[in-house]
Protein backbone atom coordinates (compact mmCIF):
# COMPACT_ATOMS: atom_id res chain seq x y z
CA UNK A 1 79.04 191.60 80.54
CA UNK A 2 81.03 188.76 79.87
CA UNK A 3 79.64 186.29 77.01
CA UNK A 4 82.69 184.11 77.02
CA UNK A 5 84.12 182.33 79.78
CA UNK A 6 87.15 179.89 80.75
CA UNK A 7 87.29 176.96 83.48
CA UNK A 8 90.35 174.98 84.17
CA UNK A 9 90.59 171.39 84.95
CA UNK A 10 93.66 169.26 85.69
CA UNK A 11 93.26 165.91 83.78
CA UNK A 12 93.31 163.65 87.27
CA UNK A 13 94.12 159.36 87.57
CA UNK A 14 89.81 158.94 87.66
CA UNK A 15 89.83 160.96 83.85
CA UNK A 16 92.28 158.50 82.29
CA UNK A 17 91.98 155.46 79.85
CA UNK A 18 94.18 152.43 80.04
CA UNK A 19 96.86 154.81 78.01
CA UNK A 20 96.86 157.27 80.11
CA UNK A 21 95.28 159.98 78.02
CA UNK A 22 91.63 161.57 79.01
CA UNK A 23 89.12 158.95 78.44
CA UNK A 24 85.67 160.45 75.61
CA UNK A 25 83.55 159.99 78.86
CA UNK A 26 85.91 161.56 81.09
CA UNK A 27 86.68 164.46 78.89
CA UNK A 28 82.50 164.82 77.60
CA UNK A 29 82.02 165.01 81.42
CA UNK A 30 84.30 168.18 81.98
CA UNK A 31 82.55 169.66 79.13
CA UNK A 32 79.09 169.76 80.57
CA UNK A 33 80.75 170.66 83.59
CA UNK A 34 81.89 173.69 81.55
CA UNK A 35 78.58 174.42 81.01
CA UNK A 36 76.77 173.56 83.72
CA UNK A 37 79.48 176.26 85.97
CA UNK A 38 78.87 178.86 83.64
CA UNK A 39 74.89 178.44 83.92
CA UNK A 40 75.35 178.89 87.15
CA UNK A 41 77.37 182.16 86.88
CA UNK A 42 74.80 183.43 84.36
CA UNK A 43 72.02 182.74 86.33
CA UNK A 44 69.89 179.63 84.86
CA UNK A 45 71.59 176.69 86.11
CA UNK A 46 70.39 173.25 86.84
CA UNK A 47 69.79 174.41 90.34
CA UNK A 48 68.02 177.54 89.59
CA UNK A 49 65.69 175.80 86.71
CA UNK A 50 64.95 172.55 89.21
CA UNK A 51 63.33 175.13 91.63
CA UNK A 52 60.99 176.39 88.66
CA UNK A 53 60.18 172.57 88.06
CA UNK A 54 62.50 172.60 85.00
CA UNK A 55 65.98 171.27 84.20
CA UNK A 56 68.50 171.15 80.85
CA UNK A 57 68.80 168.12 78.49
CA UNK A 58 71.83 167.73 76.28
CA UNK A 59 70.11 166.96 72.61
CA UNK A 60 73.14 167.07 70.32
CA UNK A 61 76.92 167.23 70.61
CA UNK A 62 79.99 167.13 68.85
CA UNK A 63 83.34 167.32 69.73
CA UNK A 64 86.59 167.37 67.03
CA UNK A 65 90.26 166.78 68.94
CA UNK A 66 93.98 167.24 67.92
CA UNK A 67 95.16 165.47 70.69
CA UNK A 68 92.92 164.24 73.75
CA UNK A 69 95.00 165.62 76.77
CA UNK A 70 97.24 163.01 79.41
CA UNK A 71 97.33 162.46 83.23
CA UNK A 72 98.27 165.74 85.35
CA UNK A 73 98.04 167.84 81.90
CA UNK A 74 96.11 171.92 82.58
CA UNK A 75 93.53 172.58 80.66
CA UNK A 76 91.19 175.31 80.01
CA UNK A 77 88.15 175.30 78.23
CA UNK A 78 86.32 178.05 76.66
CA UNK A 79 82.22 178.28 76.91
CA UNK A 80 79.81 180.90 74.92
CA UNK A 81 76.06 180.38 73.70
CA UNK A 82 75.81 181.11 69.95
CA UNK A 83 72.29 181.41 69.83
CA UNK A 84 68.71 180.93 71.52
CA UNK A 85 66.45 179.54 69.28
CA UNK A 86 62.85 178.96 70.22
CA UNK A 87 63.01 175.12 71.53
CA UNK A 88 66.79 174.82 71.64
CA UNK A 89 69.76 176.39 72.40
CA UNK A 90 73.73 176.08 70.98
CA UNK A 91 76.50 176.43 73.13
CA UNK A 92 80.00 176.11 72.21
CA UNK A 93 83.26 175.46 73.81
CA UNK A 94 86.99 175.88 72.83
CA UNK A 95 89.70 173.47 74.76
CA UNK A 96 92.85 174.06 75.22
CA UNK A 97 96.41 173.05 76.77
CA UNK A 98 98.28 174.70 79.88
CA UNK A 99 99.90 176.75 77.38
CA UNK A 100 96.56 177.87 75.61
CA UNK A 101 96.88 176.67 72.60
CA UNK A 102 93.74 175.21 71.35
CA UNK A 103 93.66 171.35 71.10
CA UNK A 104 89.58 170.96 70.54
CA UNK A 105 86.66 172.27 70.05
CA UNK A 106 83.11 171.02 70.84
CA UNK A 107 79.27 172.19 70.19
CA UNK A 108 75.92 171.03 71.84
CA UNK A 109 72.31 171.61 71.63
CA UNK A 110 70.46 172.18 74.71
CA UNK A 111 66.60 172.32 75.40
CA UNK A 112 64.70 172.95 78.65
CA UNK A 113 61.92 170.46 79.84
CA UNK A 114 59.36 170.32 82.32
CA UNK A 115 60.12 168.07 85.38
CA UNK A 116 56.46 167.39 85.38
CA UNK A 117 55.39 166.67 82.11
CA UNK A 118 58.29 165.73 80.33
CA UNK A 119 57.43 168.15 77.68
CA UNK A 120 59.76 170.66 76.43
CA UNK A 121 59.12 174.23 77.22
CA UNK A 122 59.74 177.15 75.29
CA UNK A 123 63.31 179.24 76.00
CA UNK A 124 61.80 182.87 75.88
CA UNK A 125 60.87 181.30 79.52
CA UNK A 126 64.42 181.83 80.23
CA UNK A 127 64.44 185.54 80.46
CA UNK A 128 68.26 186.10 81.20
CA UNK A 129 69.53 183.22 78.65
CA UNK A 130 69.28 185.55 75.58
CA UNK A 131 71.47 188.37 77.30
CA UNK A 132 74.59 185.99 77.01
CA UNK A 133 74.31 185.40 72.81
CA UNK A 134 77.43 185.50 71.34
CA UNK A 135 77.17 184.66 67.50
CA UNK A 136 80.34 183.03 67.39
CA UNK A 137 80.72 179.73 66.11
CA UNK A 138 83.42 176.85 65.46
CA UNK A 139 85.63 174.96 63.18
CA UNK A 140 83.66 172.31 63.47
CA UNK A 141 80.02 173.64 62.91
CA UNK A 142 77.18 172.56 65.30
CA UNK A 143 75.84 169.23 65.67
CA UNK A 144 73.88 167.56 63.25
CA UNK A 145 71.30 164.82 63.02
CA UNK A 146 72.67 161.49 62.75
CA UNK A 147 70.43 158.80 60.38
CA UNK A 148 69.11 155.37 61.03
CA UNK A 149 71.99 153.04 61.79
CA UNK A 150 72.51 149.20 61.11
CA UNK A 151 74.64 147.35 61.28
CA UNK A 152 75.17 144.41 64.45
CA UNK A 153 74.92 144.17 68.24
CA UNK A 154 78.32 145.16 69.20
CA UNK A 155 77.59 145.61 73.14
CA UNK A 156 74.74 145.69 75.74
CA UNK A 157 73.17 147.53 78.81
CA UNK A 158 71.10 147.64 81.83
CA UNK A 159 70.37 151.06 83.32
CA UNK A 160 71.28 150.71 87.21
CA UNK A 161 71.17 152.84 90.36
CA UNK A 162 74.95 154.14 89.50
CA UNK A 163 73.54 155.56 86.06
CA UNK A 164 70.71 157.74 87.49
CA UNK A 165 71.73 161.57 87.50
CA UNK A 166 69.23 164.26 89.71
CA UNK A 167 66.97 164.12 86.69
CA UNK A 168 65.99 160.59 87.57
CA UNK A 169 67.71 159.29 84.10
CA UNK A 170 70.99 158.01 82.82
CA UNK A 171 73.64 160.30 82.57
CA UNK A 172 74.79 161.09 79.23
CA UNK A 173 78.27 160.29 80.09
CA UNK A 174 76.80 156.56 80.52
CA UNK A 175 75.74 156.38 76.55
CA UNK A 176 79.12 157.59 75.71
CA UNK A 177 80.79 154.68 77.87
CA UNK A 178 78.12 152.10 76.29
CA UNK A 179 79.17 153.12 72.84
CA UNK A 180 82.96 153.64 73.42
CA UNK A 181 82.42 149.97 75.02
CA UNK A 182 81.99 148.75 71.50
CA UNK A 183 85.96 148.33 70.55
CA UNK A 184 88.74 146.69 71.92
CA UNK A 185 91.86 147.92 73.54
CA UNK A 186 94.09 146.79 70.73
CA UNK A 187 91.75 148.48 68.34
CA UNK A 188 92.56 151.96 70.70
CA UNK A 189 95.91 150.96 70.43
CA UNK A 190 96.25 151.54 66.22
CA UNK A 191 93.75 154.33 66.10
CA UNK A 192 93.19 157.33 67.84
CA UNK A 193 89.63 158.95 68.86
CA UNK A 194 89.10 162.45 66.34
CA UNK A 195 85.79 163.16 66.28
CA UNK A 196 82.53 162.28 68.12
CA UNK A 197 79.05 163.08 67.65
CA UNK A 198 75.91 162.05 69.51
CA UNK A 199 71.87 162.66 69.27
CA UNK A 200 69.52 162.10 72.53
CA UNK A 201 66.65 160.89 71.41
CA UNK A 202 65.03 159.48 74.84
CA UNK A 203 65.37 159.20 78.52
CA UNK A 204 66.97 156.45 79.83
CA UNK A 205 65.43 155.20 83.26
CA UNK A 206 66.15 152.58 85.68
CA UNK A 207 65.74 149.32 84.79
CA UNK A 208 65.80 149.86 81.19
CA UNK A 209 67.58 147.38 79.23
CA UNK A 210 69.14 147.27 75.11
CA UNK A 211 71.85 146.93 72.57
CA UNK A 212 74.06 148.94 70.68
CA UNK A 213 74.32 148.74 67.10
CA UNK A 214 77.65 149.40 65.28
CA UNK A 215 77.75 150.14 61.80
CA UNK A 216 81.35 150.63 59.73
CA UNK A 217 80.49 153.77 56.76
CA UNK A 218 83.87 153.73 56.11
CA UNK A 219 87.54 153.24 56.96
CA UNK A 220 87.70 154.59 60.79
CA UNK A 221 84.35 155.83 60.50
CA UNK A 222 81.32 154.20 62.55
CA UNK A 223 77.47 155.10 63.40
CA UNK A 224 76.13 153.54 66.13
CA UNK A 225 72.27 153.16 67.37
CA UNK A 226 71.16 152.56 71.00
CA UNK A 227 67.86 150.27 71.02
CA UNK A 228 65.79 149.85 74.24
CA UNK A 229 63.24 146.47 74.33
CA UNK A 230 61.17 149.42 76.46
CA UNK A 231 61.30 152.93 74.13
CA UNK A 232 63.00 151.85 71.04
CA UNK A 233 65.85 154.11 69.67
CA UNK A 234 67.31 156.06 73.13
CA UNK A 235 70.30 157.35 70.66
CA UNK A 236 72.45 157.82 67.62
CA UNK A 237 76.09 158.37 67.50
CA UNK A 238 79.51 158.75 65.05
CA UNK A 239 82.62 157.93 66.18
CA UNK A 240 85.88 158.85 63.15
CA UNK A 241 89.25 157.71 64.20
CA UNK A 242 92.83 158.37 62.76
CA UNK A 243 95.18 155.52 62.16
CA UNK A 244 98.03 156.21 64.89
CA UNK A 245 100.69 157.50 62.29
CA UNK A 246 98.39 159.93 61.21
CA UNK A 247 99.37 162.06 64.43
């Protein structure tokens, strides 16, 4: 049985950033991808779950890059589960060039919930899932919990029809754009994207409407806190950057 498995994606013009490089949406979208195909293979996919009145939510993630890849570059990324806890899951992925050498490396929590209820449900409901543990893990460690930001309103948003997924709430992809939304192109210009966290707190559903807070810890290093009027804190997030010289 295979544990491990690798998908490959050509970086396309509707992945890239003004510099031509894989946008952190774009790329955070191929990852889930990643996993959602290899769900799929394994036999508890969104599809599968939704007909059992369940589906996945993404809890945690983090993602560490050498280099995020350009226009019309290969890549392949690498997908295991670590482990299958009793409420969540980790799953970890491995990205690399068209000439395999690694460039990144990402790791995300995962829970199940009820499409009814809300509620999360316990994994052991997932038969299959702990077949597929491989207790492998990453450079980068698994994602951790991110603390109460400060800090000041450095963007807003309004949840519209174009940010509702098939769970009936904004895509995570969306939070990532809101938060990336916080800095200005000549600030991507003199630093360059390393690592990324982020931790789901709530749903996100149409209509809803907040800020995003943006706090500097450090040189290149900043938390950020998404605030509904509606639900209060929807998420948490750290972005570290590298001054452009640095790669």
């Amino acid at each position: 049985m295979d544990k491990k498995r690798k998908y490959q994606f050509q970086v396309s013009a509707q992945h890239i950033d003004f510099q031509k490089k894989v946008s952190l949406s774009s790329l955070f979208h191929l990852i889930l991808k990643t996993a959602g195909k290899d769900a799929d293979h394994n036999g508890f996919g969104l599809l599968k779950l939704q007909s059992d009145d369940y589906t996945w939510v993404l809890s945690r993630f983090v993602m560490d890059m050498e280099r995020f890849p350009l226009e019309n570059e290969n890549i392949t990324i690498e997908t295991w589960i670590q482990d299958v806890g009793a409420m969540f899951t980790t799953r970890n992925f491995r990205i690399a060039n068209g000439e395999d050498r690694i460039i990144g490396h990402a790791s995300s929590s995962w829970a199940v919930i009820d499409m009814g209820t809300r509620q999360s449900v316990l994994l052991d409901t997932l038969a299959s899932l702990s077949d597929f543990i491989l207790p492998e893990t990453t450079p980068i460690g698994a994602p951790t919990r991110i603390a109460n930001v400060k800090g000041d309103i450095a963007n807003r948003f309004e949840v519209k029809y174009s940010h509702i997924d098939v769970n009936c709430h904004a895509s995570s992809p969306f939070y990532i754009q809101w938060i990336a939304d916080c800095f200005s192109l000549d600030f991507y210009r003199m630093y360059k994207l390393k690592r990324f966290e982020i931790n789901f707190l709530k749903e996100l559903t149409f209509g809803d409407t907040g800020v995003v807070y943006r706090e500097a810890k450090a040189k290149n290093d900043y938390l950020f806190q998404l605030v509904t009027s509606e639900k209060g804190i929807a998420c948490r997030a750290r972005m570290q950057f590298e001054d452009e010289e640095c790669r």
